[in-house]
C-alpha atoms as a PDB file:
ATOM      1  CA  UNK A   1      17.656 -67.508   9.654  1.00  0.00           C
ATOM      2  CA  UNK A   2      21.150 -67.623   7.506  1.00  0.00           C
ATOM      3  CA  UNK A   3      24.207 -67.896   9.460  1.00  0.00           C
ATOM      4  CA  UNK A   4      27.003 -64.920   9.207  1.00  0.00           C
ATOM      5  CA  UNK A   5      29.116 -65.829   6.497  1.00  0.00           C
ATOM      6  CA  UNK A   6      32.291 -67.878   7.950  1.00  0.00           C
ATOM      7  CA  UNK A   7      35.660 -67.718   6.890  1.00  0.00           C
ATOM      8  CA  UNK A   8      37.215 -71.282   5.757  1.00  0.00           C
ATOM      9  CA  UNK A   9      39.000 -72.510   8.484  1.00  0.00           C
ATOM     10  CA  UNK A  10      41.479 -73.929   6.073  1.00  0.00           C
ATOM     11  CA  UNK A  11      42.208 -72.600   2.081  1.00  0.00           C
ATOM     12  CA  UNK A  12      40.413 -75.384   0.240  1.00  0.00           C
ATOM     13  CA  UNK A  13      41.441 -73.950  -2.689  1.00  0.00           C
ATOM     14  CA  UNK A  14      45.455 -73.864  -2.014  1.00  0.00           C
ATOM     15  CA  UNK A  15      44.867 -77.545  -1.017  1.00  0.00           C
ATOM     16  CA  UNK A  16      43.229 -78.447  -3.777  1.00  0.00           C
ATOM     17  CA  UNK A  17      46.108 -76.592  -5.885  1.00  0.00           C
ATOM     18  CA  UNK A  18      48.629 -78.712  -4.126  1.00  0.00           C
ATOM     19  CA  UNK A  19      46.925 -81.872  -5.035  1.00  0.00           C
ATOM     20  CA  UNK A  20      46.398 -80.451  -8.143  1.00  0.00           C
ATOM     21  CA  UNK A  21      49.757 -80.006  -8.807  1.00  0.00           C
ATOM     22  CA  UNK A  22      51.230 -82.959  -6.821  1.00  0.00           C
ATOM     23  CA  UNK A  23      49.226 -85.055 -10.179  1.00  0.00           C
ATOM     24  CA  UNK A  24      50.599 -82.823 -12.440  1.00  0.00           C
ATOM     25  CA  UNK A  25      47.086 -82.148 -13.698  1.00  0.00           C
ATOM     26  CA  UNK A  26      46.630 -79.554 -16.562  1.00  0.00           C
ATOM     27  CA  UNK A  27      46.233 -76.128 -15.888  1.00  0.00           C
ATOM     28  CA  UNK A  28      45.841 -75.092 -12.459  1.00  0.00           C
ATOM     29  CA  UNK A  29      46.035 -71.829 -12.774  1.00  0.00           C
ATOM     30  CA  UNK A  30      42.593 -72.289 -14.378  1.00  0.00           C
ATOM     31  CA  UNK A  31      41.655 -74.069 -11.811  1.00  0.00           C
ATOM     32  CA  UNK A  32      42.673 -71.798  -8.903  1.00  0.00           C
ATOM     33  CA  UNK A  33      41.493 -69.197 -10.691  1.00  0.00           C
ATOM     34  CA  UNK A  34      38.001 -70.584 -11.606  1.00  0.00           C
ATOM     35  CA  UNK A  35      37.806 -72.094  -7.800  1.00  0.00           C
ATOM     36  CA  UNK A  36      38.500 -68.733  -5.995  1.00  0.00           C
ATOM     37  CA  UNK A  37      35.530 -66.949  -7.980  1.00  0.00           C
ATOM     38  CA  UNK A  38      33.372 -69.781  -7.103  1.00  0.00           C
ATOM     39  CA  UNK A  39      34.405 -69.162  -3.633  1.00  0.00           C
ATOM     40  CA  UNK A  40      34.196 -65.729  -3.521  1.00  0.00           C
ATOM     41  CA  UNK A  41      30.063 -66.229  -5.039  1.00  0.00           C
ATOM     42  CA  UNK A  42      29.653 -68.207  -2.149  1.00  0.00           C
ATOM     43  CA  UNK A  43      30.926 -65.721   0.276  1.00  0.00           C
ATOM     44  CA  UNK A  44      28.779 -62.906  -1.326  1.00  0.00           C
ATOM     45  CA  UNK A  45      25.745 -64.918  -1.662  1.00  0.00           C
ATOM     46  CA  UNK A  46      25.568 -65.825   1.881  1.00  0.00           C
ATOM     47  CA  UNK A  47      26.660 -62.048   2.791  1.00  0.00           C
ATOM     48  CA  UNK A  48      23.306 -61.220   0.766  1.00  0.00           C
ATOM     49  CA  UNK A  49      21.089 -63.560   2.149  1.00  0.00           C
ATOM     50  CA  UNK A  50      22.103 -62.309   5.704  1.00  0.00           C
ATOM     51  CA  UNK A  51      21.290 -58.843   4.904  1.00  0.00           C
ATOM     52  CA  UNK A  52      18.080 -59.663   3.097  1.00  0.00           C
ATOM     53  CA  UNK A  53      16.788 -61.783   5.902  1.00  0.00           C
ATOM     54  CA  UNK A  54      15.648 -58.763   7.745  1.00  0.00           C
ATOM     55  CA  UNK A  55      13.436 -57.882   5.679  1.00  0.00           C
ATOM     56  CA  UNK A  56      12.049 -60.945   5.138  1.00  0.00           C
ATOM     57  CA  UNK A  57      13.677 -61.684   1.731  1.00  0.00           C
ATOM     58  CA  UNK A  58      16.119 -64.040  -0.265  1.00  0.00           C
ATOM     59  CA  UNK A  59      18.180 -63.157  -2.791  1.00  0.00           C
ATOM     60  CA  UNK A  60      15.842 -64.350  -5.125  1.00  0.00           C
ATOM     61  CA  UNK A  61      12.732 -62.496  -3.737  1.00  0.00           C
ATOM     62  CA  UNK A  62      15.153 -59.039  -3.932  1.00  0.00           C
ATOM     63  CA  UNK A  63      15.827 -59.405  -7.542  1.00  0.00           C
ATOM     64  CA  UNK A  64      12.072 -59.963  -8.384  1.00  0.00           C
ATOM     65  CA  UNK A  65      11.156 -57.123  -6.701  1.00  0.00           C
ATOM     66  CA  UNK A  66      14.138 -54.876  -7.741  1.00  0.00           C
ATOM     67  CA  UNK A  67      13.028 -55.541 -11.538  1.00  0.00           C
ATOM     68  CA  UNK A  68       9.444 -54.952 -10.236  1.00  0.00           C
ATOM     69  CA  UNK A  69      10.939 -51.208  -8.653  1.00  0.00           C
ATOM     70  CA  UNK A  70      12.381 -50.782 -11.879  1.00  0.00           C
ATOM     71  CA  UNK A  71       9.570 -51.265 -14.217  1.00  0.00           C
ATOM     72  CA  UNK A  72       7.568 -47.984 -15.399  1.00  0.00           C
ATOM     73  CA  UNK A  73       4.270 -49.313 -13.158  1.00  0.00           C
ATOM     74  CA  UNK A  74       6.036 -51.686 -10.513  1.00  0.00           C
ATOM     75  CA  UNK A  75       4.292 -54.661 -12.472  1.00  0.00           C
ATOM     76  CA  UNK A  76       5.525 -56.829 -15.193  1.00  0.00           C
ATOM     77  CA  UNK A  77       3.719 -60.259 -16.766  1.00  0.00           C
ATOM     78  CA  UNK A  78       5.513 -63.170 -14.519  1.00  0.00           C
ATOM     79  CA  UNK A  79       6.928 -64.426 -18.315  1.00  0.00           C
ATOM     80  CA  UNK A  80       8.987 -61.549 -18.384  1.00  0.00           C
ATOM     81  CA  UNK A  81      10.119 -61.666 -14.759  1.00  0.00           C
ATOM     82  CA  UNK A  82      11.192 -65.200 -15.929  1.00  0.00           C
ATOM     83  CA  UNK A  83      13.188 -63.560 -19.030  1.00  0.00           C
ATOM     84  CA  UNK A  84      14.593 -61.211 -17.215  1.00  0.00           C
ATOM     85  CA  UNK A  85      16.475 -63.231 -13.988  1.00  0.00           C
ATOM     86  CA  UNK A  86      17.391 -66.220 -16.512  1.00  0.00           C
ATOM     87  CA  UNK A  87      15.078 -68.924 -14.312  1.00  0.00           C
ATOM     88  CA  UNK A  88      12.797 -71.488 -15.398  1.00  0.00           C
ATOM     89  CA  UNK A  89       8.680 -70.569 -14.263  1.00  0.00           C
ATOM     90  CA  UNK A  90       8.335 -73.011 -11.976  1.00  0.00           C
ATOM     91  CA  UNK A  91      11.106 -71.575  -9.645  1.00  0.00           C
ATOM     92  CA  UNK A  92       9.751 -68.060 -10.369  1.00  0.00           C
ATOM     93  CA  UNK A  93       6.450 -69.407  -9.315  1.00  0.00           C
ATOM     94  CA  UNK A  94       7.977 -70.352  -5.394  1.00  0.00           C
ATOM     95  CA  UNK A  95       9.564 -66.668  -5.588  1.00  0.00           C
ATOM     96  CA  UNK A  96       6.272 -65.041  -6.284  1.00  0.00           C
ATOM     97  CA  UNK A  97       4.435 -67.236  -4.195  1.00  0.00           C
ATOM     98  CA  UNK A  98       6.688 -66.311  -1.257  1.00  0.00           C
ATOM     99  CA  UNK A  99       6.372 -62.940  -2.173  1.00  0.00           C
ATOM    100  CA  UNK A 100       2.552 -62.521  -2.439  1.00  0.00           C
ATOM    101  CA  UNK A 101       2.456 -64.672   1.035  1.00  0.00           C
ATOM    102  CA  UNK A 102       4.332 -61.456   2.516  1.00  0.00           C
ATOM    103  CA  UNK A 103       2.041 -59.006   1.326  1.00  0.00           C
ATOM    104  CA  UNK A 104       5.382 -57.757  -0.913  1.00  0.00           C
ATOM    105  CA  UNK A 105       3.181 -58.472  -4.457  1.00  0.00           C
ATOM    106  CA  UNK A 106      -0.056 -59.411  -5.499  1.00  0.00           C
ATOM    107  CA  UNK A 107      -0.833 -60.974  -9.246  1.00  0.00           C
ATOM    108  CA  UNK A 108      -3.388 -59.927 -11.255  1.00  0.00           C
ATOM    109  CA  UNK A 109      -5.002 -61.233 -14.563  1.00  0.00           C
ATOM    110  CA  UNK A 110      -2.867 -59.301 -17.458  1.00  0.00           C
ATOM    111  CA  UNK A 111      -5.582 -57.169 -19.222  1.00  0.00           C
ATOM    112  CA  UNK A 112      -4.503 -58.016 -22.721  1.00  0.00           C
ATOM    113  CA  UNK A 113      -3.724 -61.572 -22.935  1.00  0.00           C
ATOM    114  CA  UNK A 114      -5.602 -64.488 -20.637  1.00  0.00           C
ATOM    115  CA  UNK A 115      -2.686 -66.616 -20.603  1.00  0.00           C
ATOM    116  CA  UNK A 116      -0.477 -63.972 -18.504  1.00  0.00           C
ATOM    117  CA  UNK A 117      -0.218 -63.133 -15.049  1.00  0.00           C
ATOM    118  CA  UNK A 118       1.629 -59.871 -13.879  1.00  0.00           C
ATOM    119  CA  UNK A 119       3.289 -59.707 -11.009  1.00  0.00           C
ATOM    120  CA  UNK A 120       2.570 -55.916  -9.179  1.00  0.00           C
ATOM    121  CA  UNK A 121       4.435 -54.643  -6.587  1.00  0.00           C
ATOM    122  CA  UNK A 122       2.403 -53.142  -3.623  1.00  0.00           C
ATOM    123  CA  UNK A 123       3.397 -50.267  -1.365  1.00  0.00           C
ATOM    124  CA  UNK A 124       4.690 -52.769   1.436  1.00  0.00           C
ATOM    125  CA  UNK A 125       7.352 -54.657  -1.445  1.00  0.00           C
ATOM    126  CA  UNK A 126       8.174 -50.804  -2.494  1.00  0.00           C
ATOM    127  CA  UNK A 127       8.979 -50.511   1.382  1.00  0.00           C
ATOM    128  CA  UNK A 128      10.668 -53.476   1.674  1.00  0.00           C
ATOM    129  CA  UNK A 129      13.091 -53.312  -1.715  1.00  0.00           C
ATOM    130  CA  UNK A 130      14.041 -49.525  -0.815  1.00  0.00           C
ATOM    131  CA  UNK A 131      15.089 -50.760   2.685  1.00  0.00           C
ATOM    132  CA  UNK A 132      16.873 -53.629   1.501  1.00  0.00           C
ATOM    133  CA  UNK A 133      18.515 -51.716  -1.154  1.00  0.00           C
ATOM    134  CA  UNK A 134      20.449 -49.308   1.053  1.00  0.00           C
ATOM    135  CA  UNK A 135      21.142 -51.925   3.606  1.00  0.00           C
ATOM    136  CA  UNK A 136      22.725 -54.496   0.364  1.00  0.00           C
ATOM    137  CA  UNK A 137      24.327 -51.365  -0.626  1.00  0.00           C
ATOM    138  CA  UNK A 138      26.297 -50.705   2.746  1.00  0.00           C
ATOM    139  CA  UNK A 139      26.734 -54.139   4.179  1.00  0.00           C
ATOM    140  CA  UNK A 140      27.459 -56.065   0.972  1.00  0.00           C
ATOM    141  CA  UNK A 141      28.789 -53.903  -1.733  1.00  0.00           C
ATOM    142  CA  UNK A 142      30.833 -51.900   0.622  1.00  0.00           C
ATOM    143  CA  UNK A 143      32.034 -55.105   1.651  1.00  0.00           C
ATOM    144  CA  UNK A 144      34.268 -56.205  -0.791  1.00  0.00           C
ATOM    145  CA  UNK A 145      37.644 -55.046  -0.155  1.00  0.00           C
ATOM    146  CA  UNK A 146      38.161 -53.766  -2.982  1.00  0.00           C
ATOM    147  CA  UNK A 147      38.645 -50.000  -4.056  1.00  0.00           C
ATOM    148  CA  UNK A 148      37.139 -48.393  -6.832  1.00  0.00           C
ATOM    149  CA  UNK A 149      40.604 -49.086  -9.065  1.00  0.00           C
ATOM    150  CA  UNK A 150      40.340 -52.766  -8.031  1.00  0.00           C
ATOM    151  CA  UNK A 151      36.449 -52.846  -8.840  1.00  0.00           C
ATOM    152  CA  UNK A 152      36.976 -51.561 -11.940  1.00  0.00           C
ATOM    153  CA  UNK A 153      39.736 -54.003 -12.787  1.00  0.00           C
ATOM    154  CA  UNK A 154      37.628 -56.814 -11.608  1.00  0.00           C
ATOM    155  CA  UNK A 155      34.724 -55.562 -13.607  1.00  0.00           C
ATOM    156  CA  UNK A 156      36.684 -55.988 -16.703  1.00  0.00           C
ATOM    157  CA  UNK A 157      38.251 -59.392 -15.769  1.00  0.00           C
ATOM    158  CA  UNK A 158      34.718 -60.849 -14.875  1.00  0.00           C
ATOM    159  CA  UNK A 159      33.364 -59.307 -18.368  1.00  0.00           C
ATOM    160  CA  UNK A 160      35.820 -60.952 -20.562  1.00  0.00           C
ATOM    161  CA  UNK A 161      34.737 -64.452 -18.649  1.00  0.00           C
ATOM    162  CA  UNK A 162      31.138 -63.418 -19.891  1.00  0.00           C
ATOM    163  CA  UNK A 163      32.279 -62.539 -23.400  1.00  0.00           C
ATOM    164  CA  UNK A 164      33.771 -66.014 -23.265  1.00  0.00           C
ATOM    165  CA  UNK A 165      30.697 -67.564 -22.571  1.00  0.00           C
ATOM    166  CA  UNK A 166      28.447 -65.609 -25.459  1.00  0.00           C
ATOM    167  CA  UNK A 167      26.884 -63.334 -22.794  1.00  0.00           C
ATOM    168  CA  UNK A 168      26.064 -60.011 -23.723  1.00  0.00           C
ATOM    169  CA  UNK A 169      28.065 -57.107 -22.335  1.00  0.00           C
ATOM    170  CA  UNK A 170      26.708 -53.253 -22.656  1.00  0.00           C
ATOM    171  CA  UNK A 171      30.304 -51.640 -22.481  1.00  0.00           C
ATOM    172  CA  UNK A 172      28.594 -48.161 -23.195  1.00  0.00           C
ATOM    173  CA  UNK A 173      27.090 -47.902 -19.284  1.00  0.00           C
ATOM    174  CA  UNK A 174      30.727 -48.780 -17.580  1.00  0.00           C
ATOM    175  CA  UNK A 175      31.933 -44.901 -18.373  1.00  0.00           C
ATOM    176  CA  UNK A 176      28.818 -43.493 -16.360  1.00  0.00           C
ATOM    177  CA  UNK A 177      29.322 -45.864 -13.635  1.00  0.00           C
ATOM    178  CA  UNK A 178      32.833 -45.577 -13.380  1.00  0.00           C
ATOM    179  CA  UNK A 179      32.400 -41.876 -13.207  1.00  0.00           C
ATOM    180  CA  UNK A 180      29.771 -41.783 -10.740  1.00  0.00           C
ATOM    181  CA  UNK A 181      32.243 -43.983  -8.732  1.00  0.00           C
ATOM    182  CA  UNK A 182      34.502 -41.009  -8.706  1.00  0.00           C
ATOM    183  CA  UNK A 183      32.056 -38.588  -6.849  1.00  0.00           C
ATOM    184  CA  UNK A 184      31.391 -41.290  -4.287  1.00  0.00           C
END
């Protein structure tokens, strides 16, 4: 079972600035900057693995089975899955595996093509993804410190770091989320 997320007991990061300027290294700025998101992953990630774990989950397991939620049927070929989450097969395979252990999914043979296997959510992984959902929602996302100004802010920092690195941003959904931010 994760551990609750713990708070450094000393800022690594201001340390390492120190040093970092003490050898009059380039940039560190860049550095602090890069460091603290790195940081603040790891805090998040291990705030999402301790909510997961009740339901018998990983962060991993959650996204498979929020794309499988997602999809029109609650199945999708095991390729796609792949596509989709930006992992090689063979860890996708461990996921699913896991998964299908927990009763969450069960593969089937895809009925067009002999090569694929799709990955099909049952009623317990429908269960267990709408659970987890509202608990990520309230004990991780409402977590952040942040307000919806600062969000929004950070949004559009953390894009342009994206952009920098040739991912693809949809700009065109930020207006509807940052609108239904305002109801909340």
């Amino acid at each position: 079972m994760p551990t609750e997320p713990k708070a450094a007991p000393v800022d690594a990061i201001a340390e390492t600035a120190r040093q970092w300027l003490r050898n009059e290294w380039a940039n560190p700025l860049a550095m602090y900057t890069v460091t603290s998101m790195i940081r603040s992953d790891q805090i998040v990630q291990s705030m999402m693995e301790q909510t997961l774990s009740k339901f018998d989950l990983t962060v991993a397991r959650y996204e498979v089975l929020v794309i499988l939620r997602f999809s029109k049927l609650g199945e999708m070929p095991l390729a796609r899955i792949s596509e989709r989450l930006q992992v090689h097969p063979t860890s996708l395979t461990t996921v699913v595996d896991r998964l299908a252990d927990h009763g969450f999914i069960e593969r089937k043979p895809h009925p067009s093509d002999r090569r694929a296997t799709l990955a099909v959510m049952t009623a317990l992984g429908r269960e267990a993804v709408e659970k987890a959902q509202l608990a990520v929602a309230d004990e991780v996302f409402a977590s952040t410190g942040l307000n919806a100004r600062e969000q929004r802010q950070l949004v559009s920092l953390l894009n342009k770091v994206r952009m920098a690195a040739g991912d693809s941003i949809d700009q065109s959904i930020l207006p509807l989320i940052w609108r239904a931010s305002d109801t909340e």
